[in-house]
N, C-alpha and C. Protein backbone atom coordinates (compact mmCIF):
# COMPACT_ATOMS: atom_id res chain seq x y z
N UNK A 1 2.40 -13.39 -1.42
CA UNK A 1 3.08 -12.20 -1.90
C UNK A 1 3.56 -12.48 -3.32
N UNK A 2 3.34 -11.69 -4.32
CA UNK A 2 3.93 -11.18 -5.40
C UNK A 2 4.78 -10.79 -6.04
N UNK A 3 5.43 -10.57 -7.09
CA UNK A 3 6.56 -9.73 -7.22
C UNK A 3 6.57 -9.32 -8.79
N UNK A 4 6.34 -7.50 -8.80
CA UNK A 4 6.38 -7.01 -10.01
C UNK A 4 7.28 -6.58 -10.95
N UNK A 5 6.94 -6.35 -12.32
CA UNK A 5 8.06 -6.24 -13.00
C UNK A 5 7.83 -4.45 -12.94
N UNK A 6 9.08 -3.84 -13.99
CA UNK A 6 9.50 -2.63 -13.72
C UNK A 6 8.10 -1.97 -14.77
N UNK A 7 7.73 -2.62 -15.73
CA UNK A 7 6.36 -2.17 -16.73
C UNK A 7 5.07 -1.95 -15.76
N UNK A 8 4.75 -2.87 -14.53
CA UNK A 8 3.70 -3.04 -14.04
C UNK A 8 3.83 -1.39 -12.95
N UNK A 9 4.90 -0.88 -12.29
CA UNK A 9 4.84 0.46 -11.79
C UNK A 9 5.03 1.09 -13.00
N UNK A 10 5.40 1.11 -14.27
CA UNK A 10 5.45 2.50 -14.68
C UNK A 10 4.13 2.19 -15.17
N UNK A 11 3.36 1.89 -15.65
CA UNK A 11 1.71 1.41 -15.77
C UNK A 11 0.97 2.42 -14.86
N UNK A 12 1.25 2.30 -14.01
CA UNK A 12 1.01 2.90 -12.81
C UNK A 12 0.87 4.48 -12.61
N UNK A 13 2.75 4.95 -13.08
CA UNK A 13 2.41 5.90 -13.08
C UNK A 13 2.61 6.89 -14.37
N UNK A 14 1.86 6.31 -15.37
CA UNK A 14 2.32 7.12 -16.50
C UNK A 14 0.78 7.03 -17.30
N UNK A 15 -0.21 5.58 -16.75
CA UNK A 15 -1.56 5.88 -17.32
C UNK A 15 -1.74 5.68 -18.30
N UNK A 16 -0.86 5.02 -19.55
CA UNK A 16 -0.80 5.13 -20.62
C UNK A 16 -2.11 3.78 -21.14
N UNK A 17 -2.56 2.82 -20.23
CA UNK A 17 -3.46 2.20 -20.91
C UNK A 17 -4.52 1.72 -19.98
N UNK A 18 -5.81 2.83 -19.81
CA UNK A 18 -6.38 2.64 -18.67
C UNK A 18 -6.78 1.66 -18.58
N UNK A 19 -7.21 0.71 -19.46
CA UNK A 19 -7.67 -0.69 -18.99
C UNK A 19 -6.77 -1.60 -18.01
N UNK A 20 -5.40 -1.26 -18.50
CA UNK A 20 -4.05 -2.28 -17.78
C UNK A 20 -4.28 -0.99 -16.40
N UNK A 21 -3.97 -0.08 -16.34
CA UNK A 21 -3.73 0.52 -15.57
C UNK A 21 -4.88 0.07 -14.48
N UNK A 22 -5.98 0.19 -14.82
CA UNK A 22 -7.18 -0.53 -13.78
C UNK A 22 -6.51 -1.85 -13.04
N UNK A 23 -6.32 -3.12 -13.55
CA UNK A 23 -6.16 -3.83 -13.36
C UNK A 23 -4.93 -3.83 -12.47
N UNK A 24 -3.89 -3.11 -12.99
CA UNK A 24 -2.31 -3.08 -11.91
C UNK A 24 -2.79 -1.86 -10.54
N UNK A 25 -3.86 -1.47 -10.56
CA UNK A 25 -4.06 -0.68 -9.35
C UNK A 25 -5.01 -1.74 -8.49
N UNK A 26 -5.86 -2.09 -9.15
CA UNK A 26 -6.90 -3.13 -8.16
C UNK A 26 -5.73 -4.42 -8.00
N UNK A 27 -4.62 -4.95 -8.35
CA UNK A 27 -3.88 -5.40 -8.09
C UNK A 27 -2.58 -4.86 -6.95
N UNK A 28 -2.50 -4.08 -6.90
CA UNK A 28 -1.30 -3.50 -5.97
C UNK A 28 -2.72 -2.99 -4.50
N UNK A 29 -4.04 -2.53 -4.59
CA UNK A 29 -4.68 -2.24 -3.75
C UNK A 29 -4.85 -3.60 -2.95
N UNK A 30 -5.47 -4.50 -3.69
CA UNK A 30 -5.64 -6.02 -2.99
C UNK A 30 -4.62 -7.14 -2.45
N UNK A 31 -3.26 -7.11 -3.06
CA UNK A 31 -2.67 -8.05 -3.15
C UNK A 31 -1.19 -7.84 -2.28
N UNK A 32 -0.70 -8.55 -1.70
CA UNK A 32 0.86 -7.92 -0.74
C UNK A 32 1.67 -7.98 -1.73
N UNK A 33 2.51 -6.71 -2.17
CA UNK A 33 2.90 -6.45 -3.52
C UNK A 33 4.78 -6.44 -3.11
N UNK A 34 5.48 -7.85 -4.02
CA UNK A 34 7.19 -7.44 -3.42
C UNK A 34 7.32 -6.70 -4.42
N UNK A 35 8.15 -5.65 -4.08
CA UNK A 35 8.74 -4.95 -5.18
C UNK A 35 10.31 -4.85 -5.26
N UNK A 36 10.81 -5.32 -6.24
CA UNK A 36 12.20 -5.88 -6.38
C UNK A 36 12.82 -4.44 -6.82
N UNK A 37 14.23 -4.91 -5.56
CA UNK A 37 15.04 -3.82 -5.96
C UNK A 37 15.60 -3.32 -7.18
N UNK A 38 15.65 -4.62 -8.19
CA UNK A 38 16.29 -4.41 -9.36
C UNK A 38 14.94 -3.31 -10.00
N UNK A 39 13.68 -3.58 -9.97
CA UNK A 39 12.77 -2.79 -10.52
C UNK A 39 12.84 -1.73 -10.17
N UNK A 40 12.87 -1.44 -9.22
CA UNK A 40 13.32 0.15 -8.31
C UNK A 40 14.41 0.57 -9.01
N UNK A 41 15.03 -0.01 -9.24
CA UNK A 41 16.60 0.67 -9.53
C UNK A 41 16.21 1.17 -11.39
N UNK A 42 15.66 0.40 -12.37
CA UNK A 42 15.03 -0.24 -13.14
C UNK A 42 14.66 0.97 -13.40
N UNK A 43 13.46 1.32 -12.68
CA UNK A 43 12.41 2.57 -12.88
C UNK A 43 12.99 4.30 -12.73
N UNK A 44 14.09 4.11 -11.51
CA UNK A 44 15.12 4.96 -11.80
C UNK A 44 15.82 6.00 -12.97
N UNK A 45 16.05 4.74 -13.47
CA UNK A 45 17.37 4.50 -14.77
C UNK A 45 16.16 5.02 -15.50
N UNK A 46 15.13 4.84 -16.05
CA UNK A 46 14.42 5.56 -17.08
C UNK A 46 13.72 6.85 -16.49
N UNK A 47 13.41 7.37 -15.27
CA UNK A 47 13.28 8.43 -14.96
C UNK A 47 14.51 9.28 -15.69
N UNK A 48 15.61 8.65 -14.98
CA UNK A 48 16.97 10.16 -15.44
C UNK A 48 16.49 10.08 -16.84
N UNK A 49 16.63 9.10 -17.46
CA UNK A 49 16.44 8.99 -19.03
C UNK A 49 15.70 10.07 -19.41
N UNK A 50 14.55 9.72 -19.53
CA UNK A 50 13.49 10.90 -19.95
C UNK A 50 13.98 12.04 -19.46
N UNK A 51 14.12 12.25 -18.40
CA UNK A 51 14.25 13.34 -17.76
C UNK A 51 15.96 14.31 -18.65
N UNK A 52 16.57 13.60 -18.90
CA UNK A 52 17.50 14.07 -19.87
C UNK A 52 17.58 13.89 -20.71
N UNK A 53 16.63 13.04 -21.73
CA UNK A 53 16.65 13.69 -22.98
C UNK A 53 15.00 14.59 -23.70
N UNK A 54 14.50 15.10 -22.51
CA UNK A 54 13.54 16.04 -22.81
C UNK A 54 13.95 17.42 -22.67
């Protein structure tokens, strides 16, 4: 098992560099993926972000 940082989900879901983005999906498809609460919390905190200052 693994454990990702908060760049490797927003990679994920924002698409911004399909080559990385390939790679962190055939990685989260193949691999037992921990995902740390602090990243969760992490990914959060810049949702509201954007989300309030757009």
């Amino acid at each position: 098992m693994i454990s990702v940082d908060t760049n490797v989900i927003v990679r994920l879901l924002t698409k911004d560099d399909v080559g990385q983005f390939q790679q962190d999906l055939k990685l989260f498809q193949e691999r037992e993926i921990f995902k740390r609460y602090l990243s969760v919390i992490d990914l959060f905190g810049l949702l509201v972000f954007l989300i309030i200052t757009l």
